[in-house]
Protein backbone atom coordinates (compact mmCIF):
# COMPACT_ATOMS: atom_id res chain seq x y z
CA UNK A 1 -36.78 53.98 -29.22
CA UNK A 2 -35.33 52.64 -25.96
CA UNK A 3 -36.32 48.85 -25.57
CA UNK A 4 -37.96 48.08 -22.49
CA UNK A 5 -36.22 45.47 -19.36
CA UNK A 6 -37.27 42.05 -19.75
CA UNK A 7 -35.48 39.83 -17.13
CA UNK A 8 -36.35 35.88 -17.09
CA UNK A 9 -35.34 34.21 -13.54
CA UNK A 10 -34.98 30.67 -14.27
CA UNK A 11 -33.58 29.07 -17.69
CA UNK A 12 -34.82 26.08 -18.10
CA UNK A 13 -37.05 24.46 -21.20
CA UNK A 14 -40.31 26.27 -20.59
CA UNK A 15 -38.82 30.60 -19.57
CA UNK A 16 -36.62 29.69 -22.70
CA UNK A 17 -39.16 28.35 -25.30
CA UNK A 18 -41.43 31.66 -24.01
CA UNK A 19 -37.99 33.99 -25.40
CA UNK A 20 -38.08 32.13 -28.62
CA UNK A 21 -41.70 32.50 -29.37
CA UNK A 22 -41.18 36.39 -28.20
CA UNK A 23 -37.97 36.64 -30.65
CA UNK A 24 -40.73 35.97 -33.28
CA UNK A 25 -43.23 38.16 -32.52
CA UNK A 26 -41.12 40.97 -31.67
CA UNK A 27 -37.33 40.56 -31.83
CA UNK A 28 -36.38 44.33 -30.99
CA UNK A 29 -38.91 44.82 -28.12
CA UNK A 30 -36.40 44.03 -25.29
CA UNK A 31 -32.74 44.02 -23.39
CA UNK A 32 -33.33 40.49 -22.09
CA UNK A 33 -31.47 38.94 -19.16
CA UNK A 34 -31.39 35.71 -17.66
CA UNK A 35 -30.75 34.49 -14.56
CA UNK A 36 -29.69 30.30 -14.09
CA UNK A 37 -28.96 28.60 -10.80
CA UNK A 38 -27.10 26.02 -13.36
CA UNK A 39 -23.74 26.08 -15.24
CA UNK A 40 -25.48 25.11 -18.39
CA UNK A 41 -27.25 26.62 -21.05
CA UNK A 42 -30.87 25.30 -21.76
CA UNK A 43 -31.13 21.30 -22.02
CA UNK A 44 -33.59 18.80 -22.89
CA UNK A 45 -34.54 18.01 -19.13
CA UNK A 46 -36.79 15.11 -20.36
CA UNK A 47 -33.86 13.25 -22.15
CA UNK A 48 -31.43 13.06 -18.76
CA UNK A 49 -33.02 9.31 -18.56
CA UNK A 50 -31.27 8.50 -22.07
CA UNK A 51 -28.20 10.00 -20.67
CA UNK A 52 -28.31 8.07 -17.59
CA UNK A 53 -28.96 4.85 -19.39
CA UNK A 54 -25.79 5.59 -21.84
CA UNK A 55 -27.26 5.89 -24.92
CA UNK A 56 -27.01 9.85 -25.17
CA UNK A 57 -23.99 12.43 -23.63
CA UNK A 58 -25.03 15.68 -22.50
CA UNK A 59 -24.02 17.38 -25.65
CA UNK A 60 -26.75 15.72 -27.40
CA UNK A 61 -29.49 16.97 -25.41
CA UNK A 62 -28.19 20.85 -25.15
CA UNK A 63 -31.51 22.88 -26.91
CA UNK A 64 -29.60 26.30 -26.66
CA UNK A 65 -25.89 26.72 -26.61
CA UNK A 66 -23.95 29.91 -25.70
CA UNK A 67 -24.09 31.02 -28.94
CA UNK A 68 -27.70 30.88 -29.42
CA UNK A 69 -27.90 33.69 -26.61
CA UNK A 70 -24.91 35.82 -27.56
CA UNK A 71 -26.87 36.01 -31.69
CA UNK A 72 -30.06 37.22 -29.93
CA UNK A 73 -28.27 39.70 -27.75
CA UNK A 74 -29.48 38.26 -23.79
CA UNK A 75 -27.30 38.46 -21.12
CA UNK A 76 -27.31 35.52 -19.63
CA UNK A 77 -25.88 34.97 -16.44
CA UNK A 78 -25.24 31.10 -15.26
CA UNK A 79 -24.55 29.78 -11.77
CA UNK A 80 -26.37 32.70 -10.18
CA UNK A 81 -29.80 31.91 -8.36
CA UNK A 82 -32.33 34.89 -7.34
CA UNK A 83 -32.95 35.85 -4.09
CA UNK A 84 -35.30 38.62 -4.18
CA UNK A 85 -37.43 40.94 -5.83
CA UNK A 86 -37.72 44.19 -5.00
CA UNK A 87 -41.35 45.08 -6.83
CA UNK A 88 -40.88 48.93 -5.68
CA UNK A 89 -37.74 49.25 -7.38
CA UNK A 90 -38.41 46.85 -9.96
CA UNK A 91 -35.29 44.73 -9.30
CA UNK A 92 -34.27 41.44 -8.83
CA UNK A 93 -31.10 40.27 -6.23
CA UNK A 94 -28.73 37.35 -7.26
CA UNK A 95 -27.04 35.17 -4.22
CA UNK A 96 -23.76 36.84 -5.19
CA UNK A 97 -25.22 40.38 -4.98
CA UNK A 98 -25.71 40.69 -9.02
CA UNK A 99 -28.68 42.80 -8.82
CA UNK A 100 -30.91 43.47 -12.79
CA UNK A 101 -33.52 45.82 -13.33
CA UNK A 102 -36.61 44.98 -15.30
CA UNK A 103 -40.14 46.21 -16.59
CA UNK A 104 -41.61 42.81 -17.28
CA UNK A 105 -40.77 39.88 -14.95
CA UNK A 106 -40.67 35.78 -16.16
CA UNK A 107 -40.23 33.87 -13.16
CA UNK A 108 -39.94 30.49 -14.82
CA UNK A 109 -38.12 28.74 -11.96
CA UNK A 110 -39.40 25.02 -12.08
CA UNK A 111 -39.62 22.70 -9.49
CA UNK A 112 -37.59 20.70 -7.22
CA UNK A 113 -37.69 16.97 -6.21
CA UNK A 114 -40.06 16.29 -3.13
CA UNK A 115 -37.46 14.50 -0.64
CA UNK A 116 -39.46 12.01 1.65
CA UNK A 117 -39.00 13.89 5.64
CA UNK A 118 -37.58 10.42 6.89
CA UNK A 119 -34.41 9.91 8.96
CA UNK A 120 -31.67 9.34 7.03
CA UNK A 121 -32.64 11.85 3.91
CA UNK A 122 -29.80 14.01 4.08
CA UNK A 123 -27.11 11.10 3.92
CA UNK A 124 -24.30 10.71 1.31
CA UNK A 125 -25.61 8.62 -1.58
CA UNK A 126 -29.69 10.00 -1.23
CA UNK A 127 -30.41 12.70 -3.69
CA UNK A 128 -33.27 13.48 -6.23
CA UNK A 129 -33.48 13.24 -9.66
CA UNK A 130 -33.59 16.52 -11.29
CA UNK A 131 -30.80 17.81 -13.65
CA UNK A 132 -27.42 17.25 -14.74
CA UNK A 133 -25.44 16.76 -11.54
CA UNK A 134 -28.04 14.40 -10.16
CA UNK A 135 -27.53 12.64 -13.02
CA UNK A 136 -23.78 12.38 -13.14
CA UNK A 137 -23.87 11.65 -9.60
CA UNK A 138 -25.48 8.69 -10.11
CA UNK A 139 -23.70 7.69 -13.28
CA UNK A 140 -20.76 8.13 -10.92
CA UNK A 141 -22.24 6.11 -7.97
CA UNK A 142 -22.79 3.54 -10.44
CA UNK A 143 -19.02 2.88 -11.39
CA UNK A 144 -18.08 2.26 -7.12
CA UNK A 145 -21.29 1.26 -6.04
CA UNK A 146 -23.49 -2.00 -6.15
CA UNK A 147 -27.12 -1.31 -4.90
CA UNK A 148 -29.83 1.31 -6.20
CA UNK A 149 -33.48 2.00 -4.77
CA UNK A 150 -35.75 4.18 -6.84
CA UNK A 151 -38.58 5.58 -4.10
CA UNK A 152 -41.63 6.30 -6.63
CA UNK A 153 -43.01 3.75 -9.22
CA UNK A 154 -43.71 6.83 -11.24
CA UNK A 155 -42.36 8.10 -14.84
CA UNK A 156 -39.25 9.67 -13.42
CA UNK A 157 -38.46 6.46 -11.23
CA UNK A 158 -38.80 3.83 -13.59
CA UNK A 159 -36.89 5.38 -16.05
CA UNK A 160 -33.97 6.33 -13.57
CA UNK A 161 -34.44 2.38 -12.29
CA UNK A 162 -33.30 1.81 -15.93
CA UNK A 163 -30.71 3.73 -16.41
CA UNK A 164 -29.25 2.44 -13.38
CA UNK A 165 -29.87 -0.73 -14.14
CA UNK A 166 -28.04 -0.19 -17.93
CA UNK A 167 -25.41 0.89 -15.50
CA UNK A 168 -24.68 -2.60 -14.32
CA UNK A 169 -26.20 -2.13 -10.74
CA UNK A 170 -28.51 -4.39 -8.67
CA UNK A 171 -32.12 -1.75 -8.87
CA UNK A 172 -35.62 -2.21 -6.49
CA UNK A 173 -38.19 0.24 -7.12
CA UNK A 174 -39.57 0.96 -4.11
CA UNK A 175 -43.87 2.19 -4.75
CA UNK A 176 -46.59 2.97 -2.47
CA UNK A 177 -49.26 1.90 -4.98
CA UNK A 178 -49.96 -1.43 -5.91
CA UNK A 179 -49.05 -0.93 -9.37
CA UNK A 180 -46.80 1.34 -11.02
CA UNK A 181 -47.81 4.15 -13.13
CA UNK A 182 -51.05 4.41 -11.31
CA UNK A 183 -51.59 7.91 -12.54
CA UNK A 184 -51.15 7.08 -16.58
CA UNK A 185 -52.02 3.49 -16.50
CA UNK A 186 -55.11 1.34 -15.33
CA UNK A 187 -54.00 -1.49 -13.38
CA UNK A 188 -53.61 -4.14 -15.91
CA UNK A 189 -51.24 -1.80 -17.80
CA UNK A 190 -49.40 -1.22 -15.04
CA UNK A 191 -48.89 -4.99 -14.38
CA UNK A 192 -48.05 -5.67 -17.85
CA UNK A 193 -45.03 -2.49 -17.57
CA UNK A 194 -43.87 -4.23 -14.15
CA UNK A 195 -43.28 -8.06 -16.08
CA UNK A 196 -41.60 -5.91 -18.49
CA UNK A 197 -39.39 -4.62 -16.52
CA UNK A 198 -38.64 -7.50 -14.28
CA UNK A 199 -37.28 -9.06 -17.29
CA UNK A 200 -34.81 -6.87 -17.48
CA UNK A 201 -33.81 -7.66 -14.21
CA UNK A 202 -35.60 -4.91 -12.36
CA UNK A 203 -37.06 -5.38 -8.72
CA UNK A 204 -39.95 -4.75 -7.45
CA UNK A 205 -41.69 -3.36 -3.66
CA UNK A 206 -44.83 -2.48 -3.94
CA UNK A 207 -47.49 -1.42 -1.32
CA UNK A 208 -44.27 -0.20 0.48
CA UNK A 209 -43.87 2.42 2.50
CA UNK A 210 -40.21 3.76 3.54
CA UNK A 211 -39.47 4.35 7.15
CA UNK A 212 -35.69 4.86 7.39
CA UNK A 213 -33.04 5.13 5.05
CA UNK A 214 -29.81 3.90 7.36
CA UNK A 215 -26.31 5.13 8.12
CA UNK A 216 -23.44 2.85 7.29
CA UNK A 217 -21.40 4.56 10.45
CA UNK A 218 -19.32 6.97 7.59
CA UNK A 219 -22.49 9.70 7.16
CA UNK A 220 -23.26 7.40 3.45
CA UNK A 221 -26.64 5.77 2.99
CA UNK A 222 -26.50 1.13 3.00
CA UNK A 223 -30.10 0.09 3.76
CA UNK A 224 -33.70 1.08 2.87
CA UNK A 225 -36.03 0.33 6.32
CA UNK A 226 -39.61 -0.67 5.29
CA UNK A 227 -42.56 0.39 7.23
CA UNK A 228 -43.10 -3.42 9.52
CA UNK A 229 -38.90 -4.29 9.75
CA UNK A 230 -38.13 -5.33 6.63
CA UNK A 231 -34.82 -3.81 4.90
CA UNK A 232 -33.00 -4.23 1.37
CA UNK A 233 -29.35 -3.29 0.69
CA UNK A 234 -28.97 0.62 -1.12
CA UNK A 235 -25.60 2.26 -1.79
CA UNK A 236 -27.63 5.16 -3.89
CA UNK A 237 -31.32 5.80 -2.75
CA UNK A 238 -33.02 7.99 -5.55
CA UNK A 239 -35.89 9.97 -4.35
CA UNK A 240 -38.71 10.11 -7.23
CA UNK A 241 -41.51 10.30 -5.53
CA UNK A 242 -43.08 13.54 -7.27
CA UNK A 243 -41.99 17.16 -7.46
CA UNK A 244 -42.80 20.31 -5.70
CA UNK A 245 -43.44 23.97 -7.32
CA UNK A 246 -40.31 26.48 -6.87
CA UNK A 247 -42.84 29.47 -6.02
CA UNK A 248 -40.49 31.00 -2.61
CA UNK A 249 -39.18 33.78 -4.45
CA UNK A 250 -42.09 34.85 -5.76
CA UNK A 251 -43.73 34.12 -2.36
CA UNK A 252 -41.13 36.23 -0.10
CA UNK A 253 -41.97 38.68 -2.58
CA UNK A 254 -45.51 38.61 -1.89
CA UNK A 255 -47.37 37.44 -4.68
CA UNK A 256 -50.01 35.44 -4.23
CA UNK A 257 -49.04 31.64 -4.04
CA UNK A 258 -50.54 28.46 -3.25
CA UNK A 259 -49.01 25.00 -4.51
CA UNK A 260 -47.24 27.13 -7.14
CA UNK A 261 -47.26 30.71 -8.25
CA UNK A 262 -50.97 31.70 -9.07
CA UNK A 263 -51.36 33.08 -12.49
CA UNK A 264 -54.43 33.93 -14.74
CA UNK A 265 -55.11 32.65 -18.23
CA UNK A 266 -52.74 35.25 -19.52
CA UNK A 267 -49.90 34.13 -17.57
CA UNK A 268 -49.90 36.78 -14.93
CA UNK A 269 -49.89 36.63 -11.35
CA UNK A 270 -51.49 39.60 -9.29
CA UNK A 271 -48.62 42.40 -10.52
CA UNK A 272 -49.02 43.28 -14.26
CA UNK A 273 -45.66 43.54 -14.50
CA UNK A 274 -44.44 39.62 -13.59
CA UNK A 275 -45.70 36.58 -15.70
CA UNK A 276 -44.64 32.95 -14.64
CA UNK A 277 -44.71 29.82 -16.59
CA UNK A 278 -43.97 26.37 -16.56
CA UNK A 279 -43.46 24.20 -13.05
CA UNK A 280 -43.45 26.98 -10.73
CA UNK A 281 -46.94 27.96 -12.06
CA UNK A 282 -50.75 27.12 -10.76
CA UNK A 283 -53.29 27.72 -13.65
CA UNK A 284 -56.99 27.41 -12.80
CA UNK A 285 -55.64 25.09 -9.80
CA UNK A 286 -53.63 23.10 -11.83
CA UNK A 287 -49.30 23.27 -11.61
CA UNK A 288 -48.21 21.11 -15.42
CA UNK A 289 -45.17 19.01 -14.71
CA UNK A 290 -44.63 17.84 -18.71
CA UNK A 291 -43.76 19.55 -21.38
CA UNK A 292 -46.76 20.18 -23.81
CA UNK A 293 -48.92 22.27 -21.49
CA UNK A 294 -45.40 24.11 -20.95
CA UNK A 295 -45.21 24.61 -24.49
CA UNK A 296 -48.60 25.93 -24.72
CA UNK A 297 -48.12 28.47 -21.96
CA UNK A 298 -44.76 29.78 -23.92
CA UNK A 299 -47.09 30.96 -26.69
CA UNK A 300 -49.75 32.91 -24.94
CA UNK A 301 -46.80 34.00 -22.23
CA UNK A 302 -44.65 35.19 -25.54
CA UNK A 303 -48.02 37.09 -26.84
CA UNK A 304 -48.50 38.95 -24.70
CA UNK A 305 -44.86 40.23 -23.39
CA UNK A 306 -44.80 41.31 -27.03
CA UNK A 307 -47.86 43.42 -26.57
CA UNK A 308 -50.29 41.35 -28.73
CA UNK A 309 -52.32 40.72 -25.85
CA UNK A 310 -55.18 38.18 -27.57
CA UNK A 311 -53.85 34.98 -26.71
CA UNK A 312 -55.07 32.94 -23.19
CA UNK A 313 -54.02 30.15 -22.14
CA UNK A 314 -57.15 27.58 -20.81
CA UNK A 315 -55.32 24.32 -19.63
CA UNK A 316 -53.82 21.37 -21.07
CA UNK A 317 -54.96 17.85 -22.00
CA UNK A 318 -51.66 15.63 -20.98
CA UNK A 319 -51.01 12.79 -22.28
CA UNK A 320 -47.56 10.46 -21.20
CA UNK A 321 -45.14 8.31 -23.02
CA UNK A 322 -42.32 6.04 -21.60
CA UNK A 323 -38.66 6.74 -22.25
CA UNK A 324 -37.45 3.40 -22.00
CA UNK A 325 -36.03 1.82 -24.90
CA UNK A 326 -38.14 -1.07 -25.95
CA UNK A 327 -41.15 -0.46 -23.62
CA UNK A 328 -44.09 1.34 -25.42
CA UNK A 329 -46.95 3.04 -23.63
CA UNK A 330 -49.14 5.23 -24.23
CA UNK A 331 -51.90 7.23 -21.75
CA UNK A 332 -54.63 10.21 -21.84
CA UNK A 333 -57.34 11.85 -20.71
CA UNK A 334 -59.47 9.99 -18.22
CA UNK A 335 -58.51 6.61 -18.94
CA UNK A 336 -59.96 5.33 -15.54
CA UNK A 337 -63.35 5.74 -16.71
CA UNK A 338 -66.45 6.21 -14.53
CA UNK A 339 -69.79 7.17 -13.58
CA UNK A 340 -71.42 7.61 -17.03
CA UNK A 341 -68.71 6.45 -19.44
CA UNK A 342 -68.20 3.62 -21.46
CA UNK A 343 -64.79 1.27 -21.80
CA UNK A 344 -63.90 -0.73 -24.99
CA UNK A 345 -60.45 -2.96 -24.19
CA UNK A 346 -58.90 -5.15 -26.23
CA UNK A 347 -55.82 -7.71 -24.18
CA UNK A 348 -53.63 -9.69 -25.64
CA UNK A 349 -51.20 -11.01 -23.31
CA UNK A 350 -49.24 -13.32 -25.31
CA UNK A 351 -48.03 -10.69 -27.59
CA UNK A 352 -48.22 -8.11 -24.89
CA UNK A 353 -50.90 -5.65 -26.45
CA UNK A 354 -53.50 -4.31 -24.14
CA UNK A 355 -55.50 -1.24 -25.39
CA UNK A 356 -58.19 0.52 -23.52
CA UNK A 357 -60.84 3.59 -24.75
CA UNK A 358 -63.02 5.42 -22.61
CA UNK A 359 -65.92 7.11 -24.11
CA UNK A 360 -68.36 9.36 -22.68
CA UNK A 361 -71.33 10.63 -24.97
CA UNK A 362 -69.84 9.72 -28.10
CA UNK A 363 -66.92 11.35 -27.25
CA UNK A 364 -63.45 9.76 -26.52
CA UNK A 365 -62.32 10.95 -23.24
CA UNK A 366 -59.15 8.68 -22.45
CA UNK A 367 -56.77 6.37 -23.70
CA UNK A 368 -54.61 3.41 -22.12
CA UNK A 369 -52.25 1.74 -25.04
CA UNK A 370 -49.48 -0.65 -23.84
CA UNK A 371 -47.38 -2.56 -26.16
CA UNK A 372 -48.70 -1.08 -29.43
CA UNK A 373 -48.69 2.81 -28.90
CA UNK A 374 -48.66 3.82 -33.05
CA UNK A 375 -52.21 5.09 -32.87
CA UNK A 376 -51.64 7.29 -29.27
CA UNK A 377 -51.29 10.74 -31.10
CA UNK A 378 -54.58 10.39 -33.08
CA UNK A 379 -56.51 9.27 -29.80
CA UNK A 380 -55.10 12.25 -28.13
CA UNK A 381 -56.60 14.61 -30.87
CA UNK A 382 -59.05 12.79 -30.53
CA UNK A 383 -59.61 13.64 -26.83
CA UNK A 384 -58.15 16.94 -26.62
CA UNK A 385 -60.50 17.77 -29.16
CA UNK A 386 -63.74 16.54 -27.63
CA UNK A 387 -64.13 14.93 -30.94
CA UNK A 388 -67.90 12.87 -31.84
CA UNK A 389 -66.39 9.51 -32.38
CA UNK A 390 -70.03 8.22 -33.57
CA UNK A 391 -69.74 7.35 -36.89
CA UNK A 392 -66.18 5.56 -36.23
CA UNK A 393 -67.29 3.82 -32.64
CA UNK A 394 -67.46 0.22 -34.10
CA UNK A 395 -63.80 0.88 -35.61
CA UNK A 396 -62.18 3.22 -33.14
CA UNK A 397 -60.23 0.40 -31.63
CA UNK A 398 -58.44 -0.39 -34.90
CA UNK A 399 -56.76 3.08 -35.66
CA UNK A 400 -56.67 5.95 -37.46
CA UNK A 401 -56.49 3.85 -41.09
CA UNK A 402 -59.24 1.71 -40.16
CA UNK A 403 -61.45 4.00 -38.92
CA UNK A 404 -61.02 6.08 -41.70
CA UNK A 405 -61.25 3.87 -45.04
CA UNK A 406 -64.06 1.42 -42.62
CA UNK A 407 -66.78 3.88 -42.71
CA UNK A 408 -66.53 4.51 -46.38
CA UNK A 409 -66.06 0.76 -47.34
CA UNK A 410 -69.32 0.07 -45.63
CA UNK A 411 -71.15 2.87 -47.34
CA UNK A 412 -71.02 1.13 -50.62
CA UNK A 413 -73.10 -2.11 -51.24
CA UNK A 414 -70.73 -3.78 -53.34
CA UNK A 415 -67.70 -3.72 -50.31
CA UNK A 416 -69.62 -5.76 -48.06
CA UNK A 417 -67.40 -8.68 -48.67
CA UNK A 418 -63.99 -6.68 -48.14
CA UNK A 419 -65.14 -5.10 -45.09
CA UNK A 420 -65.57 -8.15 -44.00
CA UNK A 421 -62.35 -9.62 -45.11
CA UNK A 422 -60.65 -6.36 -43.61
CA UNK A 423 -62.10 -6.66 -40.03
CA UNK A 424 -60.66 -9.88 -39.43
CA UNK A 425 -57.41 -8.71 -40.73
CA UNK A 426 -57.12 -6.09 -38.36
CA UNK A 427 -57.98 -8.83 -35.91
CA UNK A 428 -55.48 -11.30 -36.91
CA UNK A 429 -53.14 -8.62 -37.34
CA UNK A 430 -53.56 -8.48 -33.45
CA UNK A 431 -53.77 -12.01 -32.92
CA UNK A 432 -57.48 -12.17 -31.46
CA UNK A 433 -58.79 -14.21 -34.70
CA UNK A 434 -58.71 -17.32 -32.62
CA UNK A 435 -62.21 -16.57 -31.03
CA UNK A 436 -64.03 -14.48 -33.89
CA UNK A 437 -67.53 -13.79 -33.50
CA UNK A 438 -69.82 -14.50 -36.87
CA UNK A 439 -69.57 -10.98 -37.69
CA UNK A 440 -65.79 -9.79 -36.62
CA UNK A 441 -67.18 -5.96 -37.05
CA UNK A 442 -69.38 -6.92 -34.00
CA UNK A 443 -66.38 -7.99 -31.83
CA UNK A 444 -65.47 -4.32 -30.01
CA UNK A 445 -69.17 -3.01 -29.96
CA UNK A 446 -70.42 -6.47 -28.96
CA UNK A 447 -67.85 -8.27 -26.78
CA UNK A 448 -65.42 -5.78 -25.48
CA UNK A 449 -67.64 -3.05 -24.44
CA UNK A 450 -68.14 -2.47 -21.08
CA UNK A 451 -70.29 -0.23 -19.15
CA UNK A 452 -68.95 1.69 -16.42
């Protein structure tokens, strides 16, 4: 039986985790090419901030090498980026005329850094933070250079501002918000991250807006210009200040688009014939820019290119983590809280601990952890789940342990005593037993509960 066309444009961490899951379901199904604008087989995008920061090479962080492709028979063609699809023909053009035929279609193209429009963008020394070369630009920058900004107080920024700053340069994060991580922390959270990193010798802008980036006289970037006069010294300016869908080729091609590529629940957009995943995508509104919801489109994608055709894909819960070495946070689901919803927080500054539930009708529908993050996967099943929470609210702040063995203690008369005894355990265990209430099992229902 002749195997049908499958061509992937785009070969990055979510087109390539869709071919694996196919490979499983139906190994023999396809001739599969793939097209990358990139030198490199497919790498761990999410650990270039370890890289940056020296503690990984690029080796380490390769998910697919050459051989990987050449055992499961796809062509794969590097350094060659699609320019157009011809949906009569059923073809797709390469920039240097390479031109593939397909049946099915995976445009898994990504996204690319959104570059602030503001005189001086296009100088030497201002670039985005994306991929490899960004990244060995600025590890290169670093060795001649003396002066980083980081525009965006976000996830990508901060952990660029540390890898930088592991670098030996002088870093100021430059944020419009008045506190960083403003959408996966709360504001104390976000305060408690910014002393964290100041210690490290990390500065700090924030309420800034950027009006100029300025020309030494040689075409390379030396000052940031603030919004009001102000300016601050930059020999590398590193635009992370969000990301925008790569949906043009699918656009000039005339599927639907808007903020990304539109697709249904089964991964399609408007032809039957192309799917697209990952970055590039809008589901139900929504374009993912991390890795789990990525992951979860792969598997209903990889269902039904193999024909199965029973799998759909209904959004993601997201939940973020840090990658800075030593710096633990945790966030999901609606955190913020509202109308209707009920917070439980628990701060301890001295040892830097701040924890924060939100629950909504006895169910747990966010999660703020910063400085002690070892319960963050059990509140996101928790959440993602839509889980009743009930029968474990008085404990919920305490863990997964505790609110497991607590409910059961208390169900037998003779544990009264050791529940007791273990409440204010947990408690000193977080240093809080200086202020205990009579009855320490009282303290998060009681004292720490606040209604929205």
């Amino acid at each position: 039986m002749k195997k049908l066309k499958l061509v992937m444009v785009g070969n990055g961490m979510a087109g390539v985790r869709t071919l694996e899951e196919l490979l499983k379901l139906a190994p023999d199904l396809y001739d599969i090419t793939v097209f990358g604008a990139e030198p490199h087989p497919n790498y761990n995008r999410i650990l270039l901030s370890p890289v940056l920061a020296g503690e990984q090479n690029f080796q380490d962080i390769v998910l697919n090498d050459l051989n990987w492709y050449a055992e499961h028979n796809i062509q794969l063609l590097l350094n060659r980026k699609v320019v157009s699809i011809d949906r009569k023909k059923r073809v797709v053009i390469a920039d240097d005329g390479t031109r593939a035929e397909y049946d099915r279609l995976l445009i898994a193209t990504g996204s690319t850094p959104f570059i602030l429009p503001i005189p001086g963008n296009k100088l030497q020394g201002v670039l985005g933070y994306r991929d490899v070369a960004d990244t060995q630009s600025m590890i290169d920058t670093a060795k001649a250079h003396s002066h980083a900004v980081v525009i965006g107080g976000g996830l990508l920024g901060l952990e660029a501002a540390n890898g930088l700053k592991l670098r030996g340069m002088d870093v100021t994060v430059v944020h419009i918000s008045d506190w960083l991580l403003e959408r996966q922390l709360d504001k104390t959270a976000g305060k408690l991250l910014q002393a964290a990193l100041e210690e490290r010798g990390i500065h700090f802008r924030l309420s800034e807006q950027t009006e100029e980036l300025i020309d030494n006289g040689n075409g390379r970037v030396c000052a940031v210009q603030f919004k009001g006069g102000d300016t601050i010294p930059a020999d590398l300016v590193v635009m992370a200040a969000g990301i925008r869908p790569n949906y043009e080729l699918a656009e000039k091609s005339g599927i639907p688009c808007n903020r990304g590529i539109l697709v249904n629940d089964t991964l399609q957009t408007n032809d039957p014939c192309i799917y697209a995943i990952g970055e590039c995508a809008n589901h139900r509104g929504i374009a993912y820019g991390l890795v789990a919801p990525l992951f979860e489109q792969a598997q209903v994608c990889a269902n039904h290119l193999a024909q199965l055709g029973f799998a759909r894909y209904q959004g993601s819960v997201t939940s973020t983590k840090l990658k800075v070495t030593g710096i633990d946070l945790f966030s999901a689901g609606d955190f913020m809280g509202g109308e209707g919803t009920e917070t439980i927080t628990l701060s301890d500054p001295i040892s830097g601990v701040y924890k924060k539930l939100v629950v909504k009708n006895d169910i747990l529908v966010g999660a703020c952890l910063y400085g002690d993050t070892v319960d963050g996967g059990w509140y996101f099943r928790q959440v993602r789940e839509r889980a009743n929470i009930s029968t474990i609210r008085n404990y919920l702040m305490f863990g997964e342990q505790t609110a497991a063995d607590m409910p059961r203690a208390a169900a037998e008369p003779d544990n009264e005593v050791s529940l007791y005894d273990s409440a204010t355990l947990a408690l000193q265990v977080l240093k809080l037993d200086a202020n205990l209430p009579a009855n320490p099992l009282a303290l998060v229902a009681a004292n720490a509960a606040q209604h929205a």
